[in-house]
PDB file of N, CA and C in Angstrom:
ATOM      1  N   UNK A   1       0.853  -1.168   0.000  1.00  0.00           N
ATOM      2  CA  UNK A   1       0.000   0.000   0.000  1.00  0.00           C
ATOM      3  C   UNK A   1       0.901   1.235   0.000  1.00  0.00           C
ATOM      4  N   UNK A   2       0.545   2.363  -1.001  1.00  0.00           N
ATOM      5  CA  UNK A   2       1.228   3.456  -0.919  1.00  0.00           C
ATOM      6  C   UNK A   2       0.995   4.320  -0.338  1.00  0.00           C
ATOM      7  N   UNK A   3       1.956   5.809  -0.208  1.00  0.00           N
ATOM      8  CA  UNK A   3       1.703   6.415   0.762  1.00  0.00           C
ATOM      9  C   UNK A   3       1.612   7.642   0.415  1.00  0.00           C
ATOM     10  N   UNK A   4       1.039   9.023   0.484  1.00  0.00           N
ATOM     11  CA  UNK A   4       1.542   9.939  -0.298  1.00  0.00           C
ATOM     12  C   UNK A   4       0.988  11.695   0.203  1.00  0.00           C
ATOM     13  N   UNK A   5       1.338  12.337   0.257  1.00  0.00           N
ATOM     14  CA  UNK A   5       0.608  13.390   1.298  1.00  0.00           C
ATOM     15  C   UNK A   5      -0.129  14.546   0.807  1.00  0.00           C
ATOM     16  N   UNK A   6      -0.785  14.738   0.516  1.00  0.00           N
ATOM     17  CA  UNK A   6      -1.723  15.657  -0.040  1.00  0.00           C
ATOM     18  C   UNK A   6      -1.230  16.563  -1.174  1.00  0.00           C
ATOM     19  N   UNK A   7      -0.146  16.807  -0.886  1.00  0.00           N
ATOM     20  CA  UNK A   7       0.861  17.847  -1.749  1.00  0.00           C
ATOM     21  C   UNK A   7       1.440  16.877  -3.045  1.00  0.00           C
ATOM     22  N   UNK A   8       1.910  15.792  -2.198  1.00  0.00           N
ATOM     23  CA  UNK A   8       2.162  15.105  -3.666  1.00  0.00           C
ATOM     24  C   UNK A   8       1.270  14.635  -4.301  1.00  0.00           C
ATOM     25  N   UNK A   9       0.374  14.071  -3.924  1.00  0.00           N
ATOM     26  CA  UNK A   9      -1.157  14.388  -5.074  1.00  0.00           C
ATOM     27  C   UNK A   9      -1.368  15.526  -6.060  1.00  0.00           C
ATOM     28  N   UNK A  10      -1.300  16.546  -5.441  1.00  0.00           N
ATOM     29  CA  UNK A  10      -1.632  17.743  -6.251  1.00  0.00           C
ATOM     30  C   UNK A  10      -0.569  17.799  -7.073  1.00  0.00           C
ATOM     31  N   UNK A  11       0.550  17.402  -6.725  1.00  0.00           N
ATOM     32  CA  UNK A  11       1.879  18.155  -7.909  1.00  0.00           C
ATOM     33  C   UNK A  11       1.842  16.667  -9.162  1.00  0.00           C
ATOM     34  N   UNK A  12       1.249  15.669  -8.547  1.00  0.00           N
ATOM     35  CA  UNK A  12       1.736  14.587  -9.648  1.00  0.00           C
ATOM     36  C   UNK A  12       0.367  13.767  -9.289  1.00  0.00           C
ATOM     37  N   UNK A  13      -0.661  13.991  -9.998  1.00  0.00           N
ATOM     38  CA  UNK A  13      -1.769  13.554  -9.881  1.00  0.00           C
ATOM     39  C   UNK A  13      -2.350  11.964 -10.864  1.00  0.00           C
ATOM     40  N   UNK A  14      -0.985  11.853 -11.874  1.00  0.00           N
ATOM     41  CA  UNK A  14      -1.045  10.946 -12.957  1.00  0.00           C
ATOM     42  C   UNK A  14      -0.016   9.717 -12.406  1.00  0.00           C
ATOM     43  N   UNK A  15       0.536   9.650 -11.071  1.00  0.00           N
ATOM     44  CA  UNK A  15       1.766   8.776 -10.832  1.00  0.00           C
ATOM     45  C   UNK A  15       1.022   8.028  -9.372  1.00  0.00           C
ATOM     46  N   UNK A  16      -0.327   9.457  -9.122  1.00  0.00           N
ATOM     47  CA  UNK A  16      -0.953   8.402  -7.908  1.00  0.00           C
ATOM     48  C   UNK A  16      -2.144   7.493  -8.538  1.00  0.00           C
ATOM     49  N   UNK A  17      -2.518   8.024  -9.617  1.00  0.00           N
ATOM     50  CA  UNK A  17      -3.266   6.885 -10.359  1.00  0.00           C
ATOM     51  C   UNK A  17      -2.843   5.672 -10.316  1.00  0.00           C
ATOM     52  N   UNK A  18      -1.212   5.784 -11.026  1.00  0.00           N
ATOM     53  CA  UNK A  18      -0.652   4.529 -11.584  1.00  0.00           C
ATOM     54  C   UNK A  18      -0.369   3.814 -10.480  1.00  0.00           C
ATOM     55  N   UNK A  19       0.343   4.522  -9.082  1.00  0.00           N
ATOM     56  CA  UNK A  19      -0.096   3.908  -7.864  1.00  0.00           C
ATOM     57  C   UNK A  19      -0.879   3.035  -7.655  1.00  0.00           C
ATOM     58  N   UNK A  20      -2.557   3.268  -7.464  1.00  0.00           N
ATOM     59  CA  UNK A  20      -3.569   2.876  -7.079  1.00  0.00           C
ATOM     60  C   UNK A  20      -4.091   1.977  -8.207  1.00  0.00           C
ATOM     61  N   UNK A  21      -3.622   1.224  -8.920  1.00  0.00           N
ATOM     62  CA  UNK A  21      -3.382   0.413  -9.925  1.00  0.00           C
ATOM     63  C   UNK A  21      -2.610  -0.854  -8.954  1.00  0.00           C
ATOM     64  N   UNK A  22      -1.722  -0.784  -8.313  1.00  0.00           N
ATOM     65  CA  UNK A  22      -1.474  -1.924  -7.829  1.00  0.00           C
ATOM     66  C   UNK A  22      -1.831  -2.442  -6.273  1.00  0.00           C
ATOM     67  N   UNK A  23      -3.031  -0.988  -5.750  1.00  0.00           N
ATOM     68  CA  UNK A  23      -3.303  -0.994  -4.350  1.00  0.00           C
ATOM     69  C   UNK A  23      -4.076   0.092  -3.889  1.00  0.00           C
ATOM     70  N   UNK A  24      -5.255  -0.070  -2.924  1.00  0.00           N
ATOM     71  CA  UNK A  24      -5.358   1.261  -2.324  1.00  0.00           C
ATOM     72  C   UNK A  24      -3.853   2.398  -1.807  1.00  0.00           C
ATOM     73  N   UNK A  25      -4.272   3.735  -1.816  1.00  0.00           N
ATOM     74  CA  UNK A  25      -3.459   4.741  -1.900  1.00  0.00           C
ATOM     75  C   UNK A  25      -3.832   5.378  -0.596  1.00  0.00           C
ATOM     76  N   UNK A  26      -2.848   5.958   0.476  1.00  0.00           N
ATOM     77  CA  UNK A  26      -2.844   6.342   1.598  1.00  0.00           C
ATOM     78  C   UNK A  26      -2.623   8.009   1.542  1.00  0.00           C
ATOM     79  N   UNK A  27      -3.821   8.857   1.199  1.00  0.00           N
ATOM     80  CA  UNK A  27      -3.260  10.104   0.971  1.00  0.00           C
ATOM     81  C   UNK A  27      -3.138  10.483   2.696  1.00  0.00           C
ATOM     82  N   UNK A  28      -2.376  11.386   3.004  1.00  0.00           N
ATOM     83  CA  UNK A  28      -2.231  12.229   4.248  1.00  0.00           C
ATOM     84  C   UNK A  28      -2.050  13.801   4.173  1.00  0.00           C
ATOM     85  N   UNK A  29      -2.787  14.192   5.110  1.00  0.00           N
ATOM     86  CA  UNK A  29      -2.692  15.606   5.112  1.00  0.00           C
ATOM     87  C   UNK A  29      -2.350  15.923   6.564  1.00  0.00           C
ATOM     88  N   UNK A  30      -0.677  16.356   6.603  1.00  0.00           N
ATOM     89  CA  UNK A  30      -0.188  16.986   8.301  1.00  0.00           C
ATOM     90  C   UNK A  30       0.073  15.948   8.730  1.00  0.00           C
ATOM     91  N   UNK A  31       0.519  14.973   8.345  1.00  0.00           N
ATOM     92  CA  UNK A  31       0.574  13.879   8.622  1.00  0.00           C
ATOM     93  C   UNK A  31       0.203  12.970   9.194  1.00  0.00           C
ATOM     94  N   UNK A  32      -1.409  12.953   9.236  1.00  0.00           N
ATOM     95  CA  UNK A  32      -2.230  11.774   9.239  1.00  0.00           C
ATOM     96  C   UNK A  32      -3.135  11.422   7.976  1.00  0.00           C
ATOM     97  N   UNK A  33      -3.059   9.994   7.923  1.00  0.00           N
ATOM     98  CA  UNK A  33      -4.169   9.830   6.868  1.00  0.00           C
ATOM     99  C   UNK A  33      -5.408  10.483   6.595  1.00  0.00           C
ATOM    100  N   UNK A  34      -5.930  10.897   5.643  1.00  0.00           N
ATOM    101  CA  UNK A  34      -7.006  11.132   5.618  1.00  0.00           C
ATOM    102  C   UNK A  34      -8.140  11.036   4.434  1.00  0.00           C
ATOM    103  N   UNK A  35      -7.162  10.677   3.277  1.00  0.00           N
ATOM    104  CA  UNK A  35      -8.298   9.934   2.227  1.00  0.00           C
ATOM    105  C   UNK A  35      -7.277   8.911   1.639  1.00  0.00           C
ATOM    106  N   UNK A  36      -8.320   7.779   1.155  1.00  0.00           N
ATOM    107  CA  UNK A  36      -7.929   6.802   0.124  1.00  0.00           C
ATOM    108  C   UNK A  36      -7.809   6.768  -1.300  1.00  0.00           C
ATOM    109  N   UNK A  37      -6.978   6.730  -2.330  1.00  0.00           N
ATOM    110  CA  UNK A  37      -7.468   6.574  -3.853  1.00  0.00           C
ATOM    111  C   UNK A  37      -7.009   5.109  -3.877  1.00  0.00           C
ATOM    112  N   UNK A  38      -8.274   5.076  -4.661  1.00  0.00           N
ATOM    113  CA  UNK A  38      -8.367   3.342  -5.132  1.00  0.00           C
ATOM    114  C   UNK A  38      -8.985   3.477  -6.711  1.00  0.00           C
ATOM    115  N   UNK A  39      -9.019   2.042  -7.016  1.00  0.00           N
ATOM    116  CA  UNK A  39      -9.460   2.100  -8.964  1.00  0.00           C
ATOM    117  C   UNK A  39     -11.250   2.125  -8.544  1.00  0.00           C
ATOM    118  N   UNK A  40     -11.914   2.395  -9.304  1.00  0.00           N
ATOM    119  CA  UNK A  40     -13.314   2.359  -9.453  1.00  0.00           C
ATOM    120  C   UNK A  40     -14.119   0.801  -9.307  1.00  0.00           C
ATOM    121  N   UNK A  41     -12.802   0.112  -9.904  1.00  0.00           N
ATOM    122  CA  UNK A  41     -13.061  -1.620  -9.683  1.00  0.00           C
ATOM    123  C   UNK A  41     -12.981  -1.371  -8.277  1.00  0.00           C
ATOM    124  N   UNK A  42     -12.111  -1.808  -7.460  1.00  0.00           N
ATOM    125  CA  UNK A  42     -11.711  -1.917  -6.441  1.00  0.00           C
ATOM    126  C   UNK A  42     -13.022  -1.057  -5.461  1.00  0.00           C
ATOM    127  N   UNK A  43     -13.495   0.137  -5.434  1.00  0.00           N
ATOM    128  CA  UNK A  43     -14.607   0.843  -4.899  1.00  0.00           C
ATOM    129  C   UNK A  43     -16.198  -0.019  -4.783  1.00  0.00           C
ATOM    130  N   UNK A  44     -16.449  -0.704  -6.103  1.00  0.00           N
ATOM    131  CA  UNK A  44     -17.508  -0.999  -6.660  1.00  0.00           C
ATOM    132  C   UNK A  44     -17.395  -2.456  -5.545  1.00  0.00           C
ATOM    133  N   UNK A  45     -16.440  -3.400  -5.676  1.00  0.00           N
ATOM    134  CA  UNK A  45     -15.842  -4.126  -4.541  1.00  0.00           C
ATOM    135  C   UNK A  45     -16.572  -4.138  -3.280  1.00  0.00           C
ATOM    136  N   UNK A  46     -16.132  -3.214  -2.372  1.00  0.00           N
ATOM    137  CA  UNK A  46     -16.271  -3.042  -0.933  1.00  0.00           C
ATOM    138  C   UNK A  46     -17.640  -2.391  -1.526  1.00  0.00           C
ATOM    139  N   UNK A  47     -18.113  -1.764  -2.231  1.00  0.00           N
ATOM    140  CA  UNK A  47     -19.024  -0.716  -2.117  1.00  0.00           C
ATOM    141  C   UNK A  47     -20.614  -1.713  -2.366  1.00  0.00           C
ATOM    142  N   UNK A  48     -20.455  -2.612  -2.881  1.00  0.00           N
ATOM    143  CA  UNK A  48     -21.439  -3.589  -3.620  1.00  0.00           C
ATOM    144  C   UNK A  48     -22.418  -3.871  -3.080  1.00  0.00           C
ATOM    145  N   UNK A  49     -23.421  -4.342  -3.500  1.00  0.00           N
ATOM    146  CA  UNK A  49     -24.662  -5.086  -2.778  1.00  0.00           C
ATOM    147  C   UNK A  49     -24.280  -5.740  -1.486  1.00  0.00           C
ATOM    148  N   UNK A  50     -25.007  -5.748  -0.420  1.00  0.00           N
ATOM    149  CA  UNK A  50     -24.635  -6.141   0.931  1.00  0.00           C
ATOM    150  C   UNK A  50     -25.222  -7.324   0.579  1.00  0.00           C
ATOM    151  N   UNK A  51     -24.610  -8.661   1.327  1.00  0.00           N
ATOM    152  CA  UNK A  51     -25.131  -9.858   1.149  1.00  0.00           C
ATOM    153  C   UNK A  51     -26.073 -10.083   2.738  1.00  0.00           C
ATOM    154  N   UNK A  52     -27.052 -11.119   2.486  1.00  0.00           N
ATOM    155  CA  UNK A  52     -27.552 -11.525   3.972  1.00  0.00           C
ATOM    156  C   UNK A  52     -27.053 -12.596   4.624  1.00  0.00           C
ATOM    157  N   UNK A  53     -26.947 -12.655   5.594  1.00  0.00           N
ATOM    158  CA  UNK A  53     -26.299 -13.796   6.364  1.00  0.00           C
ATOM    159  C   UNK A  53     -26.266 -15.323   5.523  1.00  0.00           C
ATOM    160  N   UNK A  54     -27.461 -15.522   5.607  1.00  0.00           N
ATOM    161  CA  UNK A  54     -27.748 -16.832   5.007  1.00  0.00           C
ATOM    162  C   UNK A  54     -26.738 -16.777   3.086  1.00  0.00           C
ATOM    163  N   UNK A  55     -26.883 -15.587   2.543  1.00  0.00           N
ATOM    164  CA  UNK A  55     -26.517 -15.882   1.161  1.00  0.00           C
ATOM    165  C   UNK A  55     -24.764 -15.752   1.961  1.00  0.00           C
ATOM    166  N   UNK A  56     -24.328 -15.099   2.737  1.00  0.00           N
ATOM    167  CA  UNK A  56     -22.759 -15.262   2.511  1.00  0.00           C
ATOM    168  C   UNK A  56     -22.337 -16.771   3.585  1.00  0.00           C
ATOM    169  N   UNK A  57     -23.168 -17.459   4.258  1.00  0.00           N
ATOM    170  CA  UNK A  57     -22.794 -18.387   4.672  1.00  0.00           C
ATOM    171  C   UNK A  57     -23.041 -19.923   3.784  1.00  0.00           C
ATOM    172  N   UNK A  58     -23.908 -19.305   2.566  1.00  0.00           N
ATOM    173  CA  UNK A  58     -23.977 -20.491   1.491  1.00  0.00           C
ATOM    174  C   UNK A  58     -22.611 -20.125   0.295  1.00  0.00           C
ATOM    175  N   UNK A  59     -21.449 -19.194   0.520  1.00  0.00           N
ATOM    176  CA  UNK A  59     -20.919 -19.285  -0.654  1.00  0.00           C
ATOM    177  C   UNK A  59     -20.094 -20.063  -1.101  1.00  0.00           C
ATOM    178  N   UNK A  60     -19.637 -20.431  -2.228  1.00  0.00           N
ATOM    179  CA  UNK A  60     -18.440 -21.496  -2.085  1.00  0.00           C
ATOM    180  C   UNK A  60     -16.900 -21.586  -1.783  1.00  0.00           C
ATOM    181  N   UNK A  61     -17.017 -22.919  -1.153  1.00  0.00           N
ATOM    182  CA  UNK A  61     -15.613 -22.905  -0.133  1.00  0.00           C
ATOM    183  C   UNK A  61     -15.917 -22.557   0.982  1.00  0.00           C
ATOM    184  N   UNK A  62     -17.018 -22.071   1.541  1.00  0.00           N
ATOM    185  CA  UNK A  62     -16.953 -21.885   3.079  1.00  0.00           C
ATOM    186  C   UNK A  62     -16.244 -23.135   3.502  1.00  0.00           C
ATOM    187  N   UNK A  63     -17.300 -24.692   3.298  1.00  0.00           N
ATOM    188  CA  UNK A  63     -17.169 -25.580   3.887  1.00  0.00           C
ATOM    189  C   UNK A  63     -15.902 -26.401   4.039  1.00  0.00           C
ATOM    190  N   UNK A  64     -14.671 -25.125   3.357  1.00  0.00           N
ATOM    191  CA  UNK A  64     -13.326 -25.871   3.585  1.00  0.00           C
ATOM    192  C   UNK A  64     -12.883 -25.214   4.707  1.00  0.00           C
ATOM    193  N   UNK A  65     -13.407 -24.235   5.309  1.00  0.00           N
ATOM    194  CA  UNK A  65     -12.966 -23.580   6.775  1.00  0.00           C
ATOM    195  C   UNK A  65     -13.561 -24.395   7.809  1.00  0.00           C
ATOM    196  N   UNK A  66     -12.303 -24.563   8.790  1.00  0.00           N
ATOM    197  CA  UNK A  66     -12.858 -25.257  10.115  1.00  0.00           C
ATOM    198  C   UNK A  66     -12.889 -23.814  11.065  1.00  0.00           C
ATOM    199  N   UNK A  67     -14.194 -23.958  11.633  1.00  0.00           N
ATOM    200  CA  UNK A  67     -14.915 -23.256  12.547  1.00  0.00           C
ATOM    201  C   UNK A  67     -15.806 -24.004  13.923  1.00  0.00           C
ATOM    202  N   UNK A  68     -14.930 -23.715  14.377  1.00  0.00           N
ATOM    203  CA  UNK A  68     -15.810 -24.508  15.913  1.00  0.00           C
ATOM    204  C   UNK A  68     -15.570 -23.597  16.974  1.00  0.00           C
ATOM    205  N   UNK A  69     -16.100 -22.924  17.110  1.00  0.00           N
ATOM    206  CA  UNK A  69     -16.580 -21.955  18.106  1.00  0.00           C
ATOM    207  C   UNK A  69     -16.546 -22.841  19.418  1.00  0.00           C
ATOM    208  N   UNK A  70     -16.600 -22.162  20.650  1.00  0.00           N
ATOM    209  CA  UNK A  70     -17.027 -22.549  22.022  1.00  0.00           C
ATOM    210  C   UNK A  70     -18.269 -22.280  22.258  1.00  0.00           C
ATOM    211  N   UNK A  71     -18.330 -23.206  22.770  1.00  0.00           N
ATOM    212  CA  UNK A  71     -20.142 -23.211  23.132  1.00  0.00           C
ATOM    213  C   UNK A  71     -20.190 -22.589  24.354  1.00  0.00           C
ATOM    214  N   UNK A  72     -21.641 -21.163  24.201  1.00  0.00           N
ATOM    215  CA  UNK A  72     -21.333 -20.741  25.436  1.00  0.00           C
ATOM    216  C   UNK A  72     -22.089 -21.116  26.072  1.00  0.00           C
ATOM    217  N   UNK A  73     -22.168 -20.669  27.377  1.00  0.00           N
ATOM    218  CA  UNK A  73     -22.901 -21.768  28.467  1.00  0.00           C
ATOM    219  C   UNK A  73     -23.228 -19.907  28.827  1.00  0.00           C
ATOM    220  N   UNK A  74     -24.983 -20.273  28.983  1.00  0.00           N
ATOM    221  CA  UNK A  74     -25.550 -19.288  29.488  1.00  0.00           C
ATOM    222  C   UNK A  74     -26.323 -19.619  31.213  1.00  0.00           C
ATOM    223  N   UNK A  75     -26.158 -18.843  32.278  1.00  0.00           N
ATOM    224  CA  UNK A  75     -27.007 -18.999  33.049  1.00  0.00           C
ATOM    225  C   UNK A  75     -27.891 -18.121  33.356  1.00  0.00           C
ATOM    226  N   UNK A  76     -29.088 -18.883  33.841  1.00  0.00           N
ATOM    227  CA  UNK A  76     -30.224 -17.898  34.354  1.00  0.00           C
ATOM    228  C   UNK A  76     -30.299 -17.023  35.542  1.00  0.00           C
ATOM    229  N   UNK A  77     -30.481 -15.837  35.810  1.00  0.00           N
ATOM    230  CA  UNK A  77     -30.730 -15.297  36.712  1.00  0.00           C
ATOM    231  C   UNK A  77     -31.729 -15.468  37.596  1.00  0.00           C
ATOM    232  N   UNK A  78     -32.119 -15.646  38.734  1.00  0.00           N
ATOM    233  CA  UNK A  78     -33.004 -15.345  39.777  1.00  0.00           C
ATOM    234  C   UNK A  78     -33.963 -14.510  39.213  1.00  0.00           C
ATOM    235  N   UNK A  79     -34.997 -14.637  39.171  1.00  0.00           N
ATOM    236  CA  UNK A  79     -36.281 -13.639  39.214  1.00  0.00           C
ATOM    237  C   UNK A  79     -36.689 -13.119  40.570  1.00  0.00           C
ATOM    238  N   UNK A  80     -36.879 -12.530  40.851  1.00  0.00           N
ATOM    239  CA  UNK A  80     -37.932 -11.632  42.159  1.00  0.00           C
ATOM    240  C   UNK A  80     -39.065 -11.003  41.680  1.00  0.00           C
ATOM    241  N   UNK A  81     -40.216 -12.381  41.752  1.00  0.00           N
ATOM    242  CA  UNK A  81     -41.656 -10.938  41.236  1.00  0.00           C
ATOM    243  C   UNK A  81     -42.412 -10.890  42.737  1.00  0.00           C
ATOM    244  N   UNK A  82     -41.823 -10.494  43.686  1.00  0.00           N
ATOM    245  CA  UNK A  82     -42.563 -10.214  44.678  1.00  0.00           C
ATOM    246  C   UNK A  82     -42.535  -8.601  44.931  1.00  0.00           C
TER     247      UNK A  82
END
């Protein structure tokens, strides 16, 4: 991931393209991050139709991940309806 600070954006605006061609782009201003350039592919990506539980736990290859959670053990509280 590249890195690049607000200023060098502005002076060379055709070299952070070519950048963000092989990765999101880390612009900073004062030296903290503060925006990303990425390709329009890459946006459309993260940006896409949200899936529902059930459709992203049917996709393929899940069933080559081992997942075994701990089982939690719930207890009940005491009631007081007096």
């Amino acid at each position: 991931m590249s890195t690049l600070t607000s200023c060098e954006l502005n002076h060379d605006v055709s070299s952070a393209k070519k950048a963000a061609q092989d990765g999101p782009v880390i612009i900073t201003d004062r030296g903290k991050p503060s925006h990303v350039l990425m390709t329009y592919d890459e946006f459309k990506g993260l940006s896409g139709k949200r899936r529902s539980l059930i459709e992203s736990l049917s996709m393929l290859g899940l069933s080559d991940i081992d997942f075994s959670p701990e089982r939690v053990k719930i207890t009940p509280r005491a009631v007081d309806l007096s």
